[in-house]
Protein backbone atom coordinates (compact mmCIF):
# COMPACT_ATOMS: atom_id res chain seq x y z
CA UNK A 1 36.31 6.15 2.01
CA UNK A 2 34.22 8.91 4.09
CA UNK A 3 33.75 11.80 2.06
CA UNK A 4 35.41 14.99 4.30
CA UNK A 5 32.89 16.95 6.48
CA UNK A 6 34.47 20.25 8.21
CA UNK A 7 32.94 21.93 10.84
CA UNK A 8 35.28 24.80 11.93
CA UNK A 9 33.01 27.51 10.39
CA UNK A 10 29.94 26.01 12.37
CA UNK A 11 31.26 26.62 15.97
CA UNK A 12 31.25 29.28 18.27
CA UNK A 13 28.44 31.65 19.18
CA UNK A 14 25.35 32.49 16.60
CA UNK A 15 24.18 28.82 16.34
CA UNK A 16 21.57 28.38 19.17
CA UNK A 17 18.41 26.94 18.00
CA UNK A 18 15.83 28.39 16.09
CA UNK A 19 12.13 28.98 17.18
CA UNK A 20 9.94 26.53 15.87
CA UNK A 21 8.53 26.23 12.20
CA UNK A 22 5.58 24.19 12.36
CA UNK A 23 3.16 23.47 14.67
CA UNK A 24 1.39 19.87 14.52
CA UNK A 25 -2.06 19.23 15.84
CA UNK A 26 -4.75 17.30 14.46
CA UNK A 27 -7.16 19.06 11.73
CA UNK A 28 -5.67 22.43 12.38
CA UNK A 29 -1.89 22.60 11.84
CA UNK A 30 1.04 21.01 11.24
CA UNK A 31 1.29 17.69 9.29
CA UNK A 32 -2.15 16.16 8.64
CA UNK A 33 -0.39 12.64 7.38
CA UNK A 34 -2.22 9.54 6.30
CA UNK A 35 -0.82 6.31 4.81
CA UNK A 36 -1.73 4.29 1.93
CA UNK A 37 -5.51 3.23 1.32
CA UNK A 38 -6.99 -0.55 3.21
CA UNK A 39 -7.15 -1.76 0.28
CA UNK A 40 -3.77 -1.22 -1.70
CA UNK A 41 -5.32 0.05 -5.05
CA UNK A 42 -4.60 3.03 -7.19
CA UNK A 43 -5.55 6.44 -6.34
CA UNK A 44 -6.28 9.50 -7.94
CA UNK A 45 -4.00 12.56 -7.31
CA UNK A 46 -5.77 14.80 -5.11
CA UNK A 47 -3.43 17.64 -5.04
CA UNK A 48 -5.04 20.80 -4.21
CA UNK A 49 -3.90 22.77 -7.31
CA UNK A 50 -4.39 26.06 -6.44
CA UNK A 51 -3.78 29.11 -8.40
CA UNK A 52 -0.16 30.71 -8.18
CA UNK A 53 0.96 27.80 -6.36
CA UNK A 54 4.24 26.03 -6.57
CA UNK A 55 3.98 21.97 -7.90
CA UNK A 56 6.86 19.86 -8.62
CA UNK A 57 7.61 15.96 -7.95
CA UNK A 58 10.57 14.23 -6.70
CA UNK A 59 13.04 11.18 -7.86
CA UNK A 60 16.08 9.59 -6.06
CA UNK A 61 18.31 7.09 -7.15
CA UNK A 62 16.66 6.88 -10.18
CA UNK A 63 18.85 6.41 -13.02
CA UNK A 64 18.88 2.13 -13.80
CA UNK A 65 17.71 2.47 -17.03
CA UNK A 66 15.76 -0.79 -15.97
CA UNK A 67 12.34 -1.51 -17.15
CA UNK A 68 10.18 -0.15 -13.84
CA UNK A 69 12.35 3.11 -14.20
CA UNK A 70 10.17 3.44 -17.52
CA UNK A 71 7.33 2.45 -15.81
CA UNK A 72 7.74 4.97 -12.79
CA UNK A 73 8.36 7.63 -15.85
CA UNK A 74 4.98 6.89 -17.62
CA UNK A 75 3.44 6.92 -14.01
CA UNK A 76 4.76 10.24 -13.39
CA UNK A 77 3.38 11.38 -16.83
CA UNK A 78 -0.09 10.27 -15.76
CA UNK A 79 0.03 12.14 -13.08
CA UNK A 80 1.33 15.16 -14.47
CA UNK A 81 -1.86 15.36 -17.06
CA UNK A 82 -3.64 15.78 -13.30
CA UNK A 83 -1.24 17.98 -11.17
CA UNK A 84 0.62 19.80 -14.32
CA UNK A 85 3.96 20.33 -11.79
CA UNK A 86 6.44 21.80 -13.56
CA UNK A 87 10.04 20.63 -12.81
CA UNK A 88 10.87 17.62 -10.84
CA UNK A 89 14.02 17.30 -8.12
CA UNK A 90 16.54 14.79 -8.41
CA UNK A 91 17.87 13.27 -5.36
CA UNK A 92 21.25 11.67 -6.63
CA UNK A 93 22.56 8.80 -8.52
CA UNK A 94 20.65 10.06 -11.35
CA UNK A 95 23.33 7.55 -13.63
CA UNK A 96 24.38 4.00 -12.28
CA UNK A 97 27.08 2.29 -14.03
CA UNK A 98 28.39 4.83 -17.22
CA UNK A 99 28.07 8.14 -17.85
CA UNK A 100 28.51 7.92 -21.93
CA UNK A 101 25.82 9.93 -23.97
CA UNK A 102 23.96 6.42 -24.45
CA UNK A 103 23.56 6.58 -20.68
CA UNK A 104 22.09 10.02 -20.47
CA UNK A 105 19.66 8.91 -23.63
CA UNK A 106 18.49 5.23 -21.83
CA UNK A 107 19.26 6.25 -17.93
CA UNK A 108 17.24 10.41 -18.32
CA UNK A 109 16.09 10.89 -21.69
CA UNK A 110 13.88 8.16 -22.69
CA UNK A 111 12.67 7.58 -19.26
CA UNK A 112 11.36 10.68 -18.70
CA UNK A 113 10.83 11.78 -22.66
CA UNK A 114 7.17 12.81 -22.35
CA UNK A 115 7.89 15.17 -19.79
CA UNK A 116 11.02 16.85 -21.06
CA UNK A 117 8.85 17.31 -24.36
CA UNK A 118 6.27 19.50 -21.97
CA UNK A 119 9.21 21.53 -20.87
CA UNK A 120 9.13 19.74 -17.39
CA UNK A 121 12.71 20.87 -15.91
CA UNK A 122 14.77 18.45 -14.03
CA UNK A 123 17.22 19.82 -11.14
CA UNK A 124 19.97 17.48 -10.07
CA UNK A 125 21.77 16.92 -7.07
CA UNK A 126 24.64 14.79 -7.30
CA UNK A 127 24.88 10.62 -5.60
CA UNK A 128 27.95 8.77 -4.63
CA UNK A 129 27.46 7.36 -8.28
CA UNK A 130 27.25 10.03 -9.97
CA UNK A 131 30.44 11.56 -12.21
CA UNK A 132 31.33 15.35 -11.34
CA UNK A 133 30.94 15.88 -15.37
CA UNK A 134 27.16 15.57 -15.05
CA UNK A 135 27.08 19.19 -13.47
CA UNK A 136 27.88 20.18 -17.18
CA UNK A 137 24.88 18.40 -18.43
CA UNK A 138 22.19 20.81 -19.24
CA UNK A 139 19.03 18.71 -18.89
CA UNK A 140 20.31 18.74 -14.85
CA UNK A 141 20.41 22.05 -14.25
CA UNK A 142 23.12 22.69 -12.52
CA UNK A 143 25.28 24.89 -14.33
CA UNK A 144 28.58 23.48 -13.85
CA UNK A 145 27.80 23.73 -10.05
CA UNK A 146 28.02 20.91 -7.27
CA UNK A 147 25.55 23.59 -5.28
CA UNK A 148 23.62 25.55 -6.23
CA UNK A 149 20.39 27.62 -5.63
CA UNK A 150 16.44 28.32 -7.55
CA UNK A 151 13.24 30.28 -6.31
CA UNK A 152 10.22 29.12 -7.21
CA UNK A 153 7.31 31.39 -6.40
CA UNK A 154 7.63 31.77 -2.50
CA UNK A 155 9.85 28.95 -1.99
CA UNK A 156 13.77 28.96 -2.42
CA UNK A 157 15.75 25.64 -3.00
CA UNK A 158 18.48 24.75 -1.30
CA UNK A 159 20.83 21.87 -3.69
CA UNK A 160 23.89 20.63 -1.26
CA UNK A 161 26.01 17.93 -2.67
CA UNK A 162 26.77 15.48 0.24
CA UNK A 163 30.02 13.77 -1.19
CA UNK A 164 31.89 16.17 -0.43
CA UNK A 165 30.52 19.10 2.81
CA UNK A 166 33.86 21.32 2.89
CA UNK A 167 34.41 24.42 4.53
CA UNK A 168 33.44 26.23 1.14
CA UNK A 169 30.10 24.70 1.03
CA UNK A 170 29.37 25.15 4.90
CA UNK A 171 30.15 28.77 4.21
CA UNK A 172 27.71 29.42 1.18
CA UNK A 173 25.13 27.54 2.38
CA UNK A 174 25.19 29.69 5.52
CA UNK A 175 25.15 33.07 3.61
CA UNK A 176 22.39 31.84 0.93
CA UNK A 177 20.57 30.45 4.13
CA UNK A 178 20.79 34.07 6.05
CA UNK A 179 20.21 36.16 2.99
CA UNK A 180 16.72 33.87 2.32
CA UNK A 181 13.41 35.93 1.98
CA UNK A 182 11.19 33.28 1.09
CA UNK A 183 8.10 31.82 2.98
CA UNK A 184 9.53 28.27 2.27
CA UNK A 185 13.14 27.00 2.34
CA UNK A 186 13.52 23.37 1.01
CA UNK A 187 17.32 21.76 0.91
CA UNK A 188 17.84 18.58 -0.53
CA UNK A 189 21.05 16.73 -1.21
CA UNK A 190 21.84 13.00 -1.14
CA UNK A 191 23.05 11.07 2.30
CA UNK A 192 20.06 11.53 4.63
CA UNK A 193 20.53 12.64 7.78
CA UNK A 194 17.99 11.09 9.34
CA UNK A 195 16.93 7.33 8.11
CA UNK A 196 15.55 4.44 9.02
CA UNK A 197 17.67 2.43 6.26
CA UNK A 198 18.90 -0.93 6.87
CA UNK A 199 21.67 -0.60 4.48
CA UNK A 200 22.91 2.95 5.01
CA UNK A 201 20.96 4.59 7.89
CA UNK A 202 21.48 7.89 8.93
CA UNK A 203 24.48 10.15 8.29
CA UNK A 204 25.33 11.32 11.56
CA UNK A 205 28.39 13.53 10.81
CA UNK A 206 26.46 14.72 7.83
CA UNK A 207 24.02 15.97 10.50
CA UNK A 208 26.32 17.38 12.74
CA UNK A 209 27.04 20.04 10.13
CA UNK A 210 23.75 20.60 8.49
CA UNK A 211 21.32 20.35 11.14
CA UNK A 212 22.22 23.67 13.65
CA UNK A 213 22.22 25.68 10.06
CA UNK A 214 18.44 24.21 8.79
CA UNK A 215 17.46 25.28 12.14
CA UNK A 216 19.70 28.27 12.63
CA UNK A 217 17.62 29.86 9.74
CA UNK A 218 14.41 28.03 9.62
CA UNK A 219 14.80 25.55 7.31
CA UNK A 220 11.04 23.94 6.65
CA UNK A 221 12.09 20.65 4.58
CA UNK A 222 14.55 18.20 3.83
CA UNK A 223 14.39 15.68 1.45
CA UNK A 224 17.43 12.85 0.40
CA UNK A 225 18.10 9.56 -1.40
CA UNK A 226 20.56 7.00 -1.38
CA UNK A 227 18.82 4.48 1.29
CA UNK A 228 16.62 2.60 -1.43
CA UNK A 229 13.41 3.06 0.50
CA UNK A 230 10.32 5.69 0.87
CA UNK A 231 10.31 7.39 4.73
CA UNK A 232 9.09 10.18 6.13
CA UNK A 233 10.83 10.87 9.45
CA UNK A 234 8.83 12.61 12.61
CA UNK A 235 9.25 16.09 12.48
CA UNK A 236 12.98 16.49 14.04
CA UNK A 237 13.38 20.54 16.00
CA UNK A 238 10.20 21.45 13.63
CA UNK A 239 12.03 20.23 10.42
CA UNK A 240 9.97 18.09 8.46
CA UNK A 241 12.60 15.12 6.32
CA UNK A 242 11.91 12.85 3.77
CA UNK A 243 13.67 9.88 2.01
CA UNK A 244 13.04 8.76 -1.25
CA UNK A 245 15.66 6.63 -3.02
CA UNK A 246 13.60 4.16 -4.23
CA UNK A 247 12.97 5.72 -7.98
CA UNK A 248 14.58 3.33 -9.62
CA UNK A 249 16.14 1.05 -7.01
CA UNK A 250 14.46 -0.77 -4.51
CA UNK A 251 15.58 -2.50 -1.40
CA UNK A 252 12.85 -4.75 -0.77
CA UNK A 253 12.30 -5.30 3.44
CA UNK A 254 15.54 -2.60 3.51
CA UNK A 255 13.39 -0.45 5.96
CA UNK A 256 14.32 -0.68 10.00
CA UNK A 257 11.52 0.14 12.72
CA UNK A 258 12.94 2.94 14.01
CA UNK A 259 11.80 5.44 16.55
CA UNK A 260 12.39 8.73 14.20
CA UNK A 261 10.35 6.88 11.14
CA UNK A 262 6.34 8.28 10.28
CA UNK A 263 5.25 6.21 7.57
CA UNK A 264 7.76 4.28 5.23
CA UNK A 265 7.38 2.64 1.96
CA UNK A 266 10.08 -0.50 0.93
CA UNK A 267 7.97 -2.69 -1.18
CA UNK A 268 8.27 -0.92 -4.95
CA UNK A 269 9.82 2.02 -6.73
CA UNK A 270 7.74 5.68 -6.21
CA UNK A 271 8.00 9.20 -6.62
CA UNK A 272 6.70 11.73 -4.73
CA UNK A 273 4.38 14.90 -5.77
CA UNK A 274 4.24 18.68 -4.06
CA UNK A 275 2.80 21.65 -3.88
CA UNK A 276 3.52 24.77 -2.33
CA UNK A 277 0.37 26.82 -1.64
CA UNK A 278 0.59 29.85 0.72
CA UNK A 279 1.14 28.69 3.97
CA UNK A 280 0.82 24.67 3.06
CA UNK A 281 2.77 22.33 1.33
CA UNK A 282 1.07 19.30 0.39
CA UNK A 283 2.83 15.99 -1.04
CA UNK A 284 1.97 12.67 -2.29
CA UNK A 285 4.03 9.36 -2.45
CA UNK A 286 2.84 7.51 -5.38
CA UNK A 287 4.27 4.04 -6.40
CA UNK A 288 4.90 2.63 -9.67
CA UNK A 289 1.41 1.18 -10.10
CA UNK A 290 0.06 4.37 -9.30
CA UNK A 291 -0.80 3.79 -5.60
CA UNK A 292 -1.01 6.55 -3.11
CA UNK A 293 1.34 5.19 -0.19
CA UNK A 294 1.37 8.08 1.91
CA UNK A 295 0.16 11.75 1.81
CA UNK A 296 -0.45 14.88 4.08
CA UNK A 297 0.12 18.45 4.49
CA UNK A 298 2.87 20.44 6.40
CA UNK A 299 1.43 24.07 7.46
CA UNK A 300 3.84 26.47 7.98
CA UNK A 301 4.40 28.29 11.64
CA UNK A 302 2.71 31.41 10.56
CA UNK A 303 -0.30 29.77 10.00
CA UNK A 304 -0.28 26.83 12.16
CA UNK A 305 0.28 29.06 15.17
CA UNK A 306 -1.87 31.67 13.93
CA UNK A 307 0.48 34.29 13.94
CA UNK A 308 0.42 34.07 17.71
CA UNK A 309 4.06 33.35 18.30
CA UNK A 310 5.18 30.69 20.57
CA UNK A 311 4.42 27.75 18.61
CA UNK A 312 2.13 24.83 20.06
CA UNK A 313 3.73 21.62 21.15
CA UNK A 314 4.07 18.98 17.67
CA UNK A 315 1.75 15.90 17.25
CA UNK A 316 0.53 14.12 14.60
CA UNK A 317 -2.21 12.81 12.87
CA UNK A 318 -2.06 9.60 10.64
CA UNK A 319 -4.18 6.46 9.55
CA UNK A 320 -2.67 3.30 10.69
CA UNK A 321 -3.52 0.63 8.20
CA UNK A 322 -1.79 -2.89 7.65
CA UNK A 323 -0.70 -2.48 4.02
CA UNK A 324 2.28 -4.75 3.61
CA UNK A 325 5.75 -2.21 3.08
CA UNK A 326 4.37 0.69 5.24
CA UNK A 327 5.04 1.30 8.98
CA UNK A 328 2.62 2.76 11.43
CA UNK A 329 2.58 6.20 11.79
CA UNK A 330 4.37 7.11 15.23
CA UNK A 331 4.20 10.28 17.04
CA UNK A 332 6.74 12.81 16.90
CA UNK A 333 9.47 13.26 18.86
CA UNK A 334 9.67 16.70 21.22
């Protein structure tokens, strides 16, 4: 059954688009994006890991309890001994199947033990398969809330659940959106809105709610699960989405060719690593063997445009390569 999406509170006047957040142009602003290596092997992290910087990494769909989940967890592990991020984002369907205390133990617990024992902190979004109890769970941070809100350093996060976008939710995501004073704004939240899935694809009604708010108040990125795949989508009205369900599922071949799709991943599980420096986010997409499969930076307006104003027109710049599982990088749309 489709989950109930309101839009009475988003009509009328006050939504015309916002100015542009990023400009994209090769070695100067933008996205600087380049897909995995020629020749396939593992990588070393290369985050910049600047002082005073925000670094976290990102899961969806992760919660099998399956072997590779454990094997994506010690992955992560490795490359938090490198990158030392601090809490990690969860995407959604953070528990298939039950939601007994032996599923939080095998599905969360053990998974991901070595970094819960560092103090890493986990913040949870919820999936179509996730229980409404799991807000209560205190490893997910949520509170008791299906929404919620945390600042980092200069970047505020924005936690939506998708299942169900009511009037309510509309409503406080538009006053937490206009009373914002960060630098960065991330939201994240299940259904993508944009997606290149075979399986799912994107959630257009989901979009027709979200999308005039994220650029309404200058929303710089998006990320979701639930399409069992890696993609990052060309920069859509200067707002920069990701998809990464593929933490513990994995639709092998489950990725279409589409138009909106940068670089795209379908081949094995992966995670993906961030940090927030200044005026530049960087990010990694790492798979389960420890493979770099895509990577780049987004700069932020202010800098990419120099403080100038009007912000240049968006392009991109990304390695092609033939690596089996990821797409050519295509150039945004204006």
């Amino acid at each position: 059954m489709r989950r109930p999406i309101f839009t009475a509170i988003l009509l009328g006047a006050g939504m015309a688009l916002a100015a542009a957040l990023f400009v994209i142009c090769p070695a100067a602003a933008g996205i600087e994006a380049q897909a995995v290596r020629p020749n396939g092997g593992p990588q070393a992290t290369t985050l910049p890991l600047k002082p005073n910087s925000v670094r976290f990494a990102v899961i969806g769909d992760s919660g099998t309890g399956s072997p590779v989940q454990y094997e994506l967890g010690q992955e992560m592990q490795k490359v938090h001994q490198t990158s030392d991020f601090g809490f990690v984002i969860m995407l959604g369907d953070n528990l298939y199947g039950g939601h007994s205390a032996g599923d939080f133990e095998s599905k969360f617990e053990r998974p991901y033990k070595p970094l819960l024992d560092e103090g890493v902190q986990f913040y949870a979004t919820l999936g179509n398969h996730d229980n409404a109890n799991e807000t209560s769970y205190a490893r997910f941070n949520m509170n008791g809330k299906r929404y919620y809100t945390f600042t980092r350093g200069n970047v505020e996060f924005f936690v939506l659940d998708s299942n169900y976008m009511n009037g309510p939710q509309l409503e406080w995501l538009r006053d937490e959106l206009q009373k914002s004073t960060t630098e960065w704004k991330i939201a994240y939240f299940h259904h993508p809105i944009y997606s290149g899935g075979k399986r799912h694809g994107a959630d257009t009604d989901l979009r027709a709610v979200l999308e005039p708010l994220f650029k309404k108040y200058k929303v710089n990125v998006v990320l979701s699960g639930h399409d069992h795949v890696y993609e990052r989508i060309v920069p859509q009205s200067n707002i920069v989405y990701f998809v990464l369900g593929n933490s513990g599922q994995l639709r092998s071949g489950g990725l279409e060719k589409e138009a909106e799709e940068a670089a795209g991943f379908d081949t094995d599980r992966c995670f993906m690593v961030m940090e927030v420096a200044g005026s530049e986010l960087y990010f990694q997409t790492i798979s389960r063997t420890g493979t770099i499969v895509d990577s780049g930076v987004v700069k932020h307006q202010s800098e990419a445009a120099g403080g100038a104003g009007a912000p240049a027109e968006p392009a991109v710049k990304a390695a092609n390569n033939n690596h089996q599982g990821v797409t050519s990088p295509k150039q945004p749309q204006q």
